[in-house]
PDB file of N, CA and C in Angstrom:
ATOM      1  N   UNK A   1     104.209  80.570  98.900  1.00  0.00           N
ATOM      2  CA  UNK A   1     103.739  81.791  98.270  1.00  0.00           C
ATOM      3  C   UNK A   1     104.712  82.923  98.592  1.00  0.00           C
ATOM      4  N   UNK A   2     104.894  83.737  97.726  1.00  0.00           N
ATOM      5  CA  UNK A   2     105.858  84.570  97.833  1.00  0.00           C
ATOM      6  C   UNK A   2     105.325  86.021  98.174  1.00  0.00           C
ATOM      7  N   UNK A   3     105.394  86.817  98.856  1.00  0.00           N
ATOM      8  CA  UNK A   3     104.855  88.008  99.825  1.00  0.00           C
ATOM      9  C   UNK A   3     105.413  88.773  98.694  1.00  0.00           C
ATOM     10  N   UNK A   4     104.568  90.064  98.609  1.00  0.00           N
ATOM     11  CA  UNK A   4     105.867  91.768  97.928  1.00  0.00           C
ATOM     12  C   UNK A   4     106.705  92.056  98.894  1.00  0.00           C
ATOM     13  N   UNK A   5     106.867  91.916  99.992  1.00  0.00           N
ATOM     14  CA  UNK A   5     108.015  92.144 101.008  1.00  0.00           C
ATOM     15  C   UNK A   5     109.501  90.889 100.106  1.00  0.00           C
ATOM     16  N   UNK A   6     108.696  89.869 100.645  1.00  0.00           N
ATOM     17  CA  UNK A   6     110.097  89.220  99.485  1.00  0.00           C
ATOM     18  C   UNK A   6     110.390  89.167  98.298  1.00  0.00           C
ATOM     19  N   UNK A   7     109.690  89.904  97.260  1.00  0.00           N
ATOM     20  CA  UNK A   7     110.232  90.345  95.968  1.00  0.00           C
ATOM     21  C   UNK A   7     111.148  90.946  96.255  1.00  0.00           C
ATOM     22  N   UNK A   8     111.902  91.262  96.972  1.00  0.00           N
ATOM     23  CA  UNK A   8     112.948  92.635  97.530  1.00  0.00           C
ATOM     24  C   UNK A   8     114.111  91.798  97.855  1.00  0.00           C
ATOM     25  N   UNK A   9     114.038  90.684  98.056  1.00  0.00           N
ATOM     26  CA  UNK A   9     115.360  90.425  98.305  1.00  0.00           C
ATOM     27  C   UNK A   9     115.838  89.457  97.223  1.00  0.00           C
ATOM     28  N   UNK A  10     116.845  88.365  97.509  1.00  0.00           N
ATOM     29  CA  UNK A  10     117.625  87.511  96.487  1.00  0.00           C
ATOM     30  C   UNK A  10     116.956  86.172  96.981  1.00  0.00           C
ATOM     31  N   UNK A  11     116.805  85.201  96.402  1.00  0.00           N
ATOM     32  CA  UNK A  11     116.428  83.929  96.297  1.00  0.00           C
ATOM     33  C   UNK A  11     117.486  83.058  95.962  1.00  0.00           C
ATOM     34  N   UNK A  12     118.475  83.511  95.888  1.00  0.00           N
ATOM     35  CA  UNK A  12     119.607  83.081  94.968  1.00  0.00           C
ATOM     36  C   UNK A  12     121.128  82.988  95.962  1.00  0.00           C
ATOM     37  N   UNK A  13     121.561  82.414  96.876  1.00  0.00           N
ATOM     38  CA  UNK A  13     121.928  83.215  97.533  1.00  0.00           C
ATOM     39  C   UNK A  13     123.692  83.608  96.692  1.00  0.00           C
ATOM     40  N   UNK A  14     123.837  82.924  95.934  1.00  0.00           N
ATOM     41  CA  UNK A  14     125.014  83.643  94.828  1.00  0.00           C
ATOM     42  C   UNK A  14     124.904  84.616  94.600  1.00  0.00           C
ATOM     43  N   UNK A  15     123.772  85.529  94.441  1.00  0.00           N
ATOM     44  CA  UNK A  15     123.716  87.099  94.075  1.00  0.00           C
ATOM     45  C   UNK A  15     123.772  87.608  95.557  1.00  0.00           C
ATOM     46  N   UNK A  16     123.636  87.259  96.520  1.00  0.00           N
ATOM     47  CA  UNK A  16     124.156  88.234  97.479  1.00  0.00           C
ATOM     48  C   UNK A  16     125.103  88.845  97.865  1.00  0.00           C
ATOM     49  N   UNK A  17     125.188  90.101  98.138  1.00  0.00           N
ATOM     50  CA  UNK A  17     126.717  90.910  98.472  1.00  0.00           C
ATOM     51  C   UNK A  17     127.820  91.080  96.896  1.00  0.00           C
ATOM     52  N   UNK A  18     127.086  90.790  95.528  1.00  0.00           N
ATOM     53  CA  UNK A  18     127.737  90.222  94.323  1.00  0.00           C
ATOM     54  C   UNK A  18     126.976  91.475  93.325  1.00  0.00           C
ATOM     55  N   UNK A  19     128.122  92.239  93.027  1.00  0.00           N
ATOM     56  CA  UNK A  19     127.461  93.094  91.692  1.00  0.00           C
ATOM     57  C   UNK A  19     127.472  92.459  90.504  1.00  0.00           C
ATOM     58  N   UNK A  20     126.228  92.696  90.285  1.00  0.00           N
ATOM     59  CA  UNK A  20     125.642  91.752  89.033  1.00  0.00           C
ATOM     60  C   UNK A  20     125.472  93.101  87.548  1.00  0.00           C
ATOM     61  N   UNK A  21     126.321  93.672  87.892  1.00  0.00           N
ATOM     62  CA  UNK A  21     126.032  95.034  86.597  1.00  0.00           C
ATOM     63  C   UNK A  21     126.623  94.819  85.491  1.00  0.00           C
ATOM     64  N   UNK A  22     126.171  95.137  84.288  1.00  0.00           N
ATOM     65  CA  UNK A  22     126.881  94.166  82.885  1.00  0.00           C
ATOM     66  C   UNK A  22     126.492  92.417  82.506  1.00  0.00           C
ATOM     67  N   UNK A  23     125.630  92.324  83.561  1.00  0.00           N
ATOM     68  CA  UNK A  23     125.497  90.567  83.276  1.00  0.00           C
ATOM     69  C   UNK A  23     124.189  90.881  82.672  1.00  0.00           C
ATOM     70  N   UNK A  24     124.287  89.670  81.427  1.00  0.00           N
ATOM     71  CA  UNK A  24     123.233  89.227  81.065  1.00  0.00           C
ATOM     72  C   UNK A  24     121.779  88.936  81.903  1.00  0.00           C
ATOM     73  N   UNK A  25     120.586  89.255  81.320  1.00  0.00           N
ATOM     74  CA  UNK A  25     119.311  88.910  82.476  1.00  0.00           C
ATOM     75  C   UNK A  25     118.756  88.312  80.543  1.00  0.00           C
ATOM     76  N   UNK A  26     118.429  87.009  81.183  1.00  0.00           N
ATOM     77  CA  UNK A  26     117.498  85.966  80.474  1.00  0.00           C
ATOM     78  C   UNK A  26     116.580  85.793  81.166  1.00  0.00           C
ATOM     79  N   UNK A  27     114.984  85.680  80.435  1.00  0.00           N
ATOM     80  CA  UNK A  27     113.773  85.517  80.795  1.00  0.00           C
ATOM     81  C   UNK A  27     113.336  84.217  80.629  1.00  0.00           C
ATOM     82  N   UNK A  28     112.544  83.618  80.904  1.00  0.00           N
ATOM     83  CA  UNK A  28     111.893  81.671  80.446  1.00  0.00           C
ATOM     84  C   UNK A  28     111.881  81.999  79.154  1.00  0.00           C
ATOM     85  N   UNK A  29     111.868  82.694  77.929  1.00  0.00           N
ATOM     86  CA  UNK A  29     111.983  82.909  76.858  1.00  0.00           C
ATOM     87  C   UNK A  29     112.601  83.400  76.049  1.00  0.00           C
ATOM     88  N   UNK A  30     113.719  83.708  76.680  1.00  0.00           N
ATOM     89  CA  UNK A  30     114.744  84.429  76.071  1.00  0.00           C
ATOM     90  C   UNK A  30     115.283  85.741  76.324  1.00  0.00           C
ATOM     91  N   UNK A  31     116.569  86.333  75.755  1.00  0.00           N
ATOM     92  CA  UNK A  31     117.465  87.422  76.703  1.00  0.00           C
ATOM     93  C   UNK A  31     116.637  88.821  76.653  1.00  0.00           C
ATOM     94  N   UNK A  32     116.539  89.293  77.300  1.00  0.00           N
ATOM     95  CA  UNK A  32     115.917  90.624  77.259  1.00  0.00           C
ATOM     96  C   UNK A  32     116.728  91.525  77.828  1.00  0.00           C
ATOM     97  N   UNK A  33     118.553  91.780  78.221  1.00  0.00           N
ATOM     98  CA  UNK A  33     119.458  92.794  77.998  1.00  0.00           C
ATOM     99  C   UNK A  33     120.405  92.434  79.168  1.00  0.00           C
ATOM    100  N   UNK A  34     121.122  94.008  79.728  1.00  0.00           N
ATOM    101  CA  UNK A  34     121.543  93.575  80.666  1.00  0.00           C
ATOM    102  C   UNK A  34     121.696  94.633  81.885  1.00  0.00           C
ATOM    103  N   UNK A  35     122.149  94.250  82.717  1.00  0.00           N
ATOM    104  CA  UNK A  35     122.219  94.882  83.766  1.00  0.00           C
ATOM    105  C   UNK A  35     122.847  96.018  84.194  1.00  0.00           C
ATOM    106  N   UNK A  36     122.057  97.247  84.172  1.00  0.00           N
ATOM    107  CA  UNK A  36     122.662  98.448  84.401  1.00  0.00           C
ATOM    108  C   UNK A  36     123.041  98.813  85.600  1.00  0.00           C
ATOM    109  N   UNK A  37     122.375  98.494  86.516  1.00  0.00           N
ATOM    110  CA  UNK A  37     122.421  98.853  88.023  1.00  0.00           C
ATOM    111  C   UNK A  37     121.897  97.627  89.012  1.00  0.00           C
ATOM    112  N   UNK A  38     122.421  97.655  89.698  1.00  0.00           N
ATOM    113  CA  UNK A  38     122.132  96.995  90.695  1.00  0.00           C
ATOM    114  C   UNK A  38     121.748  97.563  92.269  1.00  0.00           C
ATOM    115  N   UNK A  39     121.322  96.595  92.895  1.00  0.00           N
ATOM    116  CA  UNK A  39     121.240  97.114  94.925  1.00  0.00           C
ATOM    117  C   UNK A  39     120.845  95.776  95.350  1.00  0.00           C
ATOM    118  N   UNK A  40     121.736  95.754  96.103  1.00  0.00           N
ATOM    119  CA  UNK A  40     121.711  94.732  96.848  1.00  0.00           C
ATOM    120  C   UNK A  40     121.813  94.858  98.370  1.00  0.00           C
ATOM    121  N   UNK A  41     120.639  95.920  98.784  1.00  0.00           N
ATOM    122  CA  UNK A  41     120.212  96.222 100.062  1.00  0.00           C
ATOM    123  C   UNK A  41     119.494  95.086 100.310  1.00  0.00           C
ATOM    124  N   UNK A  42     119.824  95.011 101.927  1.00  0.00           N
ATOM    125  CA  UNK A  42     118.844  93.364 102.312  1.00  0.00           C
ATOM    126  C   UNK A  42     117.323  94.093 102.286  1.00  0.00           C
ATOM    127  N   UNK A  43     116.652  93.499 102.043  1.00  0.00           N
ATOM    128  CA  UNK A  43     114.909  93.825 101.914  1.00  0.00           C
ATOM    129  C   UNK A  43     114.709  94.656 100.698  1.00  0.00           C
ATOM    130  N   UNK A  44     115.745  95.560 100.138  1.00  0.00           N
ATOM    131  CA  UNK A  44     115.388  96.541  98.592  1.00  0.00           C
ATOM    132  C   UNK A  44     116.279  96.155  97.723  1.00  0.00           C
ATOM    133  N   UNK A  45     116.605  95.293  97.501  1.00  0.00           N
ATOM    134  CA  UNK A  45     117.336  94.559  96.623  1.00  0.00           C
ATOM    135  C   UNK A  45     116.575  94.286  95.016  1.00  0.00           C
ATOM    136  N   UNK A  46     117.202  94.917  94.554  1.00  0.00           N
ATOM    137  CA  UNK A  46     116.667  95.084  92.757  1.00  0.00           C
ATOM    138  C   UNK A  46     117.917  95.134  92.055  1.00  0.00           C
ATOM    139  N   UNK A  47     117.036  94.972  90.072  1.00  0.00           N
ATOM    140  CA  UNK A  47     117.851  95.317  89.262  1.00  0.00           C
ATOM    141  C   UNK A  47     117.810  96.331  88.249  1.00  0.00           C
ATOM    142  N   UNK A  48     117.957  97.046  87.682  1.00  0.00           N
ATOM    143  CA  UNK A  48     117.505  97.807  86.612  1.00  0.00           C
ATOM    144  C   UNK A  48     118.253  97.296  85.564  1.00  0.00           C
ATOM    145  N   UNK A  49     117.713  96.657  84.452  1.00  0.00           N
ATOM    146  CA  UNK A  49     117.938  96.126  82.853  1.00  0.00           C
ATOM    147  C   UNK A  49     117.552  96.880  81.974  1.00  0.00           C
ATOM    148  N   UNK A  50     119.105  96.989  81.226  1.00  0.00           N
ATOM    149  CA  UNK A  50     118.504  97.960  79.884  1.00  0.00           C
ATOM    150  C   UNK A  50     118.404  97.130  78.755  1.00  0.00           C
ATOM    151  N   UNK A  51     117.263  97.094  78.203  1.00  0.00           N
ATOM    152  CA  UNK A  51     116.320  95.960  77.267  1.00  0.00           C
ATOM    153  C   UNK A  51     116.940  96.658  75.535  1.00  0.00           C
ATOM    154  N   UNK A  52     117.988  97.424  75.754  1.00  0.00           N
ATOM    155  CA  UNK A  52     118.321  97.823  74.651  1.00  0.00           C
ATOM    156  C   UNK A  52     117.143  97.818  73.042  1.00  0.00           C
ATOM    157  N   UNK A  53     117.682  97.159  71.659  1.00  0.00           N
ATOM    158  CA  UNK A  53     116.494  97.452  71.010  1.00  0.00           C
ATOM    159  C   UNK A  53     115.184  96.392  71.157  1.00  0.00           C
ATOM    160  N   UNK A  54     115.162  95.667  72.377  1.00  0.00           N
ATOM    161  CA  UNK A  54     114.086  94.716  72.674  1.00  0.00           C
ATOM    162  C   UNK A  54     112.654  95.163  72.758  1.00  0.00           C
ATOM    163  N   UNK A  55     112.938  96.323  73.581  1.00  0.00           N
ATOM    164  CA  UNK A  55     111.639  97.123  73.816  1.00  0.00           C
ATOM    165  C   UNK A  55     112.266  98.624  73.465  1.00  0.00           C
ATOM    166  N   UNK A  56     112.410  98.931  72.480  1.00  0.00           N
ATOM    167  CA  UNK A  56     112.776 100.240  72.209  1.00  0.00           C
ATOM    168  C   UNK A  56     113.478 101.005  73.049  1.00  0.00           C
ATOM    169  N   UNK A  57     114.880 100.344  73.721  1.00  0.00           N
ATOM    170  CA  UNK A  57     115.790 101.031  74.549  1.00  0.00           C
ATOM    171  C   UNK A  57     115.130 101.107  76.298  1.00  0.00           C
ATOM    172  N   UNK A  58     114.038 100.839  76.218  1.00  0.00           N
ATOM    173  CA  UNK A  58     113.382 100.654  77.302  1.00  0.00           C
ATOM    174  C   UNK A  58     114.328 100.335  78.796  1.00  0.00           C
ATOM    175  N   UNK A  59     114.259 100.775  79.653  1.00  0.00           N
ATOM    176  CA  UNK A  59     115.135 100.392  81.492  1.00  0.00           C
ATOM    177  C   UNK A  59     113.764  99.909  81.812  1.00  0.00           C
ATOM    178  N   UNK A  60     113.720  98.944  82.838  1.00  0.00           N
ATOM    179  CA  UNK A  60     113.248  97.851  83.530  1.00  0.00           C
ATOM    180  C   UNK A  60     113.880  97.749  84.949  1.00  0.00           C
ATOM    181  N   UNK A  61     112.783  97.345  85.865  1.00  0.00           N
ATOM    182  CA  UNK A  61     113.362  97.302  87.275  1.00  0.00           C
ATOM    183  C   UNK A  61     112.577  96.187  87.869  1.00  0.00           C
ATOM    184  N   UNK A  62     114.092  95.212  88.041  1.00  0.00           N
ATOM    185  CA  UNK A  62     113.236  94.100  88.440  1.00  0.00           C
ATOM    186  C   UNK A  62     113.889  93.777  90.107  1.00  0.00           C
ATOM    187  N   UNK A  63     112.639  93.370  90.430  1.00  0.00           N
ATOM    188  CA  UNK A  63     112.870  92.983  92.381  1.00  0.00           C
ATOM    189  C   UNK A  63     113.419  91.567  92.173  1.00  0.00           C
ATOM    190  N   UNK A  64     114.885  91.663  93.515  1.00  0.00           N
ATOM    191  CA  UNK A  64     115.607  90.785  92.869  1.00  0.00           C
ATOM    192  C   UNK A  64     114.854  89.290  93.359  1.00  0.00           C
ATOM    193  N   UNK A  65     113.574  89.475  93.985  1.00  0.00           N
ATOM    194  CA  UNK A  65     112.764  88.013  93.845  1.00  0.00           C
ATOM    195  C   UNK A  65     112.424  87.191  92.933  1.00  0.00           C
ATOM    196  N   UNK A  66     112.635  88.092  91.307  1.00  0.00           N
ATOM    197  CA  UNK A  66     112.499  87.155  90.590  1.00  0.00           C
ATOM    198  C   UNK A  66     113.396  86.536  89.965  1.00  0.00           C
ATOM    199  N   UNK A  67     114.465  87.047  90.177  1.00  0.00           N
ATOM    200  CA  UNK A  67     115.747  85.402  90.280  1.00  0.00           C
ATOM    201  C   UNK A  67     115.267  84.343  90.272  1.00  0.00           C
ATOM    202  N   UNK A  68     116.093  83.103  89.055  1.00  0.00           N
ATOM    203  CA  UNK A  68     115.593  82.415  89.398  1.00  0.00           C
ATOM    204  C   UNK A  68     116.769  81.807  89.664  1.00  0.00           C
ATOM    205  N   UNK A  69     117.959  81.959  89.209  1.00  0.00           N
ATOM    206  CA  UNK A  69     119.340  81.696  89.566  1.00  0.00           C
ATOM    207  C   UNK A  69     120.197  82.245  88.775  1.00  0.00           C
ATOM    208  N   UNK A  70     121.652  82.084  89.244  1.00  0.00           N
ATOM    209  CA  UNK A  70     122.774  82.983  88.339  1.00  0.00           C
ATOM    210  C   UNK A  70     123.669  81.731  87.696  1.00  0.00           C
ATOM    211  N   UNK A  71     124.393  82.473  86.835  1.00  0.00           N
ATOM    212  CA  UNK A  71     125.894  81.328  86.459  1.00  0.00           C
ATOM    213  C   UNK A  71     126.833  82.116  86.541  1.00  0.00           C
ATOM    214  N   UNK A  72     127.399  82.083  87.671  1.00  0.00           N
ATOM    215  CA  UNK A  72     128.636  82.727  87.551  1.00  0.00           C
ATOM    216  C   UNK A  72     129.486  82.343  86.561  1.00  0.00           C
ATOM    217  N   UNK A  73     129.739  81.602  85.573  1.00  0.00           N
ATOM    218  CA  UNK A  73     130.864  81.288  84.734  1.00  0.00           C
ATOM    219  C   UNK A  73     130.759  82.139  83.423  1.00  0.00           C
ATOM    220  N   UNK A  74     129.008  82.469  83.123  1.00  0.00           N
ATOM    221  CA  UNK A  74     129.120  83.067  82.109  1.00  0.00           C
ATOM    222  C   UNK A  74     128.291  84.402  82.646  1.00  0.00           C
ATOM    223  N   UNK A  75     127.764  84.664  83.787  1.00  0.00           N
ATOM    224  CA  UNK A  75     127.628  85.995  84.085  1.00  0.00           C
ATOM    225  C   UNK A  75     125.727  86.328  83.112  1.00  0.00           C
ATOM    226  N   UNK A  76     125.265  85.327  83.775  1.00  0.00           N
ATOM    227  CA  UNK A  76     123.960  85.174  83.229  1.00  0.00           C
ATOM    228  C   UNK A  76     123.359  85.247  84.183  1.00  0.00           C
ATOM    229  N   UNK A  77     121.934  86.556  84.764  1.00  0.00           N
ATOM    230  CA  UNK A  77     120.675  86.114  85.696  1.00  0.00           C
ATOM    231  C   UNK A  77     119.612  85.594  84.378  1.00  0.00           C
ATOM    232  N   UNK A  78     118.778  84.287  85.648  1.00  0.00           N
ATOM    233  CA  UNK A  78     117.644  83.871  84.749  1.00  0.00           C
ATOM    234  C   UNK A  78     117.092  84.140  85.762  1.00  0.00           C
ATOM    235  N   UNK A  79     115.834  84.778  84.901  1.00  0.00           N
ATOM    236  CA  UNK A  79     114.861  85.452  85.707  1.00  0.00           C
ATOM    237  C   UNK A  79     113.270  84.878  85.162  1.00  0.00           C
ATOM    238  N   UNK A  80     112.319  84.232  86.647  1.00  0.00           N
ATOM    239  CA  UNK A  80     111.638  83.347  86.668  1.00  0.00           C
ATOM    240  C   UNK A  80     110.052  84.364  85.884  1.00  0.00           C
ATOM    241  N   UNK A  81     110.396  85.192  84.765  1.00  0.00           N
ATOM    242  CA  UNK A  81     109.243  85.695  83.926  1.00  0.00           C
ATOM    243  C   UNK A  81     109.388  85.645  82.230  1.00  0.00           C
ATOM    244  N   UNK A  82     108.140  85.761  81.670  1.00  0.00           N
ATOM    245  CA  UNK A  82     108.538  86.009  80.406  1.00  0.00           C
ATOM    246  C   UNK A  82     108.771  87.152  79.861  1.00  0.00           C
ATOM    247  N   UNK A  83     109.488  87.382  78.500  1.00  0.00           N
ATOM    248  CA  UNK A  83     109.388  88.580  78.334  1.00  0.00           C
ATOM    249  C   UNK A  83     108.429  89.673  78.131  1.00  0.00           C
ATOM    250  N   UNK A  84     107.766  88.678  78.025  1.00  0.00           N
ATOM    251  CA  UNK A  84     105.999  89.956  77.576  1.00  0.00           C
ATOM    252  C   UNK A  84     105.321  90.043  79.455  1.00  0.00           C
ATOM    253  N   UNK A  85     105.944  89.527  80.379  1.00  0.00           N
ATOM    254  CA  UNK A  85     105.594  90.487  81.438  1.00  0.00           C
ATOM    255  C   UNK A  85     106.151  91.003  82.125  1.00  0.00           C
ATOM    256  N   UNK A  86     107.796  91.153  81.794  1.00  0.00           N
ATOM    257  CA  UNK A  86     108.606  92.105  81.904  1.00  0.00           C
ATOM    258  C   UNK A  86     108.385  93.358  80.972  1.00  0.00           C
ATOM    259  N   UNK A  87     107.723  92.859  80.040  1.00  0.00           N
ATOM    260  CA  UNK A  87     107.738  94.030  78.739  1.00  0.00           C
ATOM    261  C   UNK A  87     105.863  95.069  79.377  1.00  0.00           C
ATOM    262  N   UNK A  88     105.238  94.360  80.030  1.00  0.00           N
ATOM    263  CA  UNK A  88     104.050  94.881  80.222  1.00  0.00           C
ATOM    264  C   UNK A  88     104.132  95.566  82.359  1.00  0.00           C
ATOM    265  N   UNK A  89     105.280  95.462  82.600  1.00  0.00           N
ATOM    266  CA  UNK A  89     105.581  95.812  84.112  1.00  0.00           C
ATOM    267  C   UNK A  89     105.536  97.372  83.873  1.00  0.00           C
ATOM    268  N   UNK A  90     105.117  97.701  85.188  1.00  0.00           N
ATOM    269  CA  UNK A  90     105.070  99.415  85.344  1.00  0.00           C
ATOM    270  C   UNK A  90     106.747  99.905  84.452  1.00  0.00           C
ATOM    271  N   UNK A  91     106.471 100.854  83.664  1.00  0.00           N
ATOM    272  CA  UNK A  91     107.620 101.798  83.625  1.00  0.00           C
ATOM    273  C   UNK A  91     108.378 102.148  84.289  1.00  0.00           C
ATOM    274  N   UNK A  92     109.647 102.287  84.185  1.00  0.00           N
ATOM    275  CA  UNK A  92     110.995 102.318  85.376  1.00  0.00           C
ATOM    276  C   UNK A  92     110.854 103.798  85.183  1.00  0.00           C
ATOM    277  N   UNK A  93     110.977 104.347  86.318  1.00  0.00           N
ATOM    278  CA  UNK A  93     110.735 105.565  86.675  1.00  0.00           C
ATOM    279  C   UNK A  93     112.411 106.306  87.203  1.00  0.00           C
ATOM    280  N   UNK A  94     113.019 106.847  86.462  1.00  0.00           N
ATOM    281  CA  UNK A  94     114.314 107.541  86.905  1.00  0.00           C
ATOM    282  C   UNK A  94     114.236 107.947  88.230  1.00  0.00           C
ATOM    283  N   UNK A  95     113.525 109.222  88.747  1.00  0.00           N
ATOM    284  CA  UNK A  95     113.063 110.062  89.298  1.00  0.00           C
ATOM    285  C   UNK A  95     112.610 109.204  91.060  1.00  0.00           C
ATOM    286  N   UNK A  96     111.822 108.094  90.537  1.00  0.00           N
ATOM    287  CA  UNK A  96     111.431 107.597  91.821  1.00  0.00           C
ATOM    288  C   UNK A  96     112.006 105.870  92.421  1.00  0.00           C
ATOM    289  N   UNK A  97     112.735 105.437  91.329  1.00  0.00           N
ATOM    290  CA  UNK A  97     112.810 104.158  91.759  1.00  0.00           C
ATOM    291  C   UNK A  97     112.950 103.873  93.319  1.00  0.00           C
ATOM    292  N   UNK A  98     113.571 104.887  93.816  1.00  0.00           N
ATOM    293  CA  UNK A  98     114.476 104.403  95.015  1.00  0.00           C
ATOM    294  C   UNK A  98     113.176 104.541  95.954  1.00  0.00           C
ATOM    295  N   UNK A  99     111.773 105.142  95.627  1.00  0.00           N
ATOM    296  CA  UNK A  99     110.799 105.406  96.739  1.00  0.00           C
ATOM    297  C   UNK A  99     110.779 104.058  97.126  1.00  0.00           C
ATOM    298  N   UNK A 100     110.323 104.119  98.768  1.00  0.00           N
ATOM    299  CA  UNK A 100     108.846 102.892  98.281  1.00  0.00           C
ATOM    300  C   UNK A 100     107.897 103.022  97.935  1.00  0.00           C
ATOM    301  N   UNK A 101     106.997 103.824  97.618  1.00  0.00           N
ATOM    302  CA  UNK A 101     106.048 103.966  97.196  1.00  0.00           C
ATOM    303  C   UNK A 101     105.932 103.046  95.547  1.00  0.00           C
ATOM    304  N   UNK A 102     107.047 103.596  95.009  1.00  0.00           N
ATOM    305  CA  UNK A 102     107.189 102.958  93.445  1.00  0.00           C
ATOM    306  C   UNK A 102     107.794 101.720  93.779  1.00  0.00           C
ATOM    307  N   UNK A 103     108.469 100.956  94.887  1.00  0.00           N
ATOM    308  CA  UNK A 103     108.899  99.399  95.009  1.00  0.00           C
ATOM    309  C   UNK A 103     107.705  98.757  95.090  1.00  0.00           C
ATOM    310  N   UNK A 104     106.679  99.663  96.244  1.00  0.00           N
ATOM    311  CA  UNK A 104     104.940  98.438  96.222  1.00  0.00           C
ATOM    312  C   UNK A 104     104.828  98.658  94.610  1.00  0.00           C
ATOM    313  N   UNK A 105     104.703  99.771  94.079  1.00  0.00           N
ATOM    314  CA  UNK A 105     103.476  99.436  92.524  1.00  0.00           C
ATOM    315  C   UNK A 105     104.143  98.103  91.700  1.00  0.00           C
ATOM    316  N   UNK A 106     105.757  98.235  91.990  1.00  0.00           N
ATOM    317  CA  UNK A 106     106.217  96.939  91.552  1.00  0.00           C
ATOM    318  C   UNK A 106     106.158  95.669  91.630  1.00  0.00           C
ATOM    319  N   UNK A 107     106.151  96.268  93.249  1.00  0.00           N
ATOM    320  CA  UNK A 107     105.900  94.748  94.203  1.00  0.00           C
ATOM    321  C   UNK A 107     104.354  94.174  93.756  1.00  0.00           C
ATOM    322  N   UNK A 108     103.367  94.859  93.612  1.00  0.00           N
ATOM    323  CA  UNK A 108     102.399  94.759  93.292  1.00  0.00           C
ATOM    324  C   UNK A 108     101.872  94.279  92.320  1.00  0.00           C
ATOM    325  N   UNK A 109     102.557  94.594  91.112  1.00  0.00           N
ATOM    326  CA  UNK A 109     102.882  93.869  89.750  1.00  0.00           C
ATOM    327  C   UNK A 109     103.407  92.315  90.001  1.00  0.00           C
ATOM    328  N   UNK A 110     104.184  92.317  90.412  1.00  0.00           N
ATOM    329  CA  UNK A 110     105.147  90.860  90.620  1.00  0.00           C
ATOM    330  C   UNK A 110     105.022  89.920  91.245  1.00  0.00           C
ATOM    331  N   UNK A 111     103.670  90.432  92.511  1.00  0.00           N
ATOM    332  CA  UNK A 111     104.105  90.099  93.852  1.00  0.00           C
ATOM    333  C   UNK A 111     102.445  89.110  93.819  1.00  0.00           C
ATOM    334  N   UNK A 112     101.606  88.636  94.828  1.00  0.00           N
ATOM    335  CA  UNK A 112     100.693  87.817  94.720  1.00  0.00           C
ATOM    336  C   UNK A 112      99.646  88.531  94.651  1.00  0.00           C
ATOM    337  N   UNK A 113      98.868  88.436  93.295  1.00  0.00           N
ATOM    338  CA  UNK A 113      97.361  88.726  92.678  1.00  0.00           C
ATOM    339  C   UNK A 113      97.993  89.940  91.822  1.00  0.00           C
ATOM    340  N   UNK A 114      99.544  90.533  91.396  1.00  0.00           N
ATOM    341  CA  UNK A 114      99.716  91.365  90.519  1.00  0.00           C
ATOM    342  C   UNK A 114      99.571  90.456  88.988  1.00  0.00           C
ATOM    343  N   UNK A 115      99.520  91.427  87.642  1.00  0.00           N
ATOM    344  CA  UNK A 115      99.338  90.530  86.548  1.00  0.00           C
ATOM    345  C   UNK A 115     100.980  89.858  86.449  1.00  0.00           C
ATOM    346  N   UNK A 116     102.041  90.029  86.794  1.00  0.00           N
ATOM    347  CA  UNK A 116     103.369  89.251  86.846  1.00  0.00           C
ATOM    348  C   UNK A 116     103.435  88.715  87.556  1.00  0.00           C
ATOM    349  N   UNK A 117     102.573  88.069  88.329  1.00  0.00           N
ATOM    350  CA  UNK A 117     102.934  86.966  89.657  1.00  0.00           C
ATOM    351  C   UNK A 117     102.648  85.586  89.207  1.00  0.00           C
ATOM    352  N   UNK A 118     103.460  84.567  89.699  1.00  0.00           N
ATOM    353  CA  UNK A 118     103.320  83.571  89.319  1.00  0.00           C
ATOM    354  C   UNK A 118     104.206  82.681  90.034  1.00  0.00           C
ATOM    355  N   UNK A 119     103.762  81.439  90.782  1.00  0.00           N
ATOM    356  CA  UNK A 119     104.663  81.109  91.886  1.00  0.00           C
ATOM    357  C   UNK A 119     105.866  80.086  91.240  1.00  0.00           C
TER     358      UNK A 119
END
């Protein structure tokens, strides 16, 4: 079972210490954009994806727990959700991402008994 403390880090260990900005992020269903920002702080480790016209230009911030692995050859994260609960995750918040306060509501979302959790 996966804790909201470890939504925060990498599962992957290829994405560690590795800027992943400009790479593709694919969902179990298909691409939903790419990677604007990254952090790859140990324990606050996220991504922010811009879902371009997927969700109406929409930014997305995903904890890099839901990795599900990378390809370095073609510069692809697959990420272990679909798009309709990436598309239904709290709003990426400019202003606060970096709190924690806004990493739990995420973590919370993603994390065990949020509606995006799923082991």
């Amino acid at each position: 079972m996966v804790s909201t403390v470890d939504m925060w880090g990498y599962p992957d260990e290829a994405a560690v210490g590795r800027d992943l900005t400009g790479w593709s992020i694919e969902a179990e269903d298909g691409g939903i954009g790419k990677v604007a920002r990254a952090n790859n702080e140990a324990g606050a480790s996220w991504l922010i994806v811009d879902t371009g016209p997927w969700i109406f230009g929409k930014k997305v911030m995903l904890p890099a727990g839901v990795i599900a692995r990378i390809i370095s050859e073609s510069e692809v994260v697959h990420v272990n959700r679909t798009k309709e609960e990436i598309k239904n995750a709290p709003e990426f918040d400019e202003g606060r991402y970096q709190e924690q306060t806004y990493r739990d509501e995420l973590g919370g979302y993603y994390g065990p008994g949020g509606r995006g959790y799923r082991q």
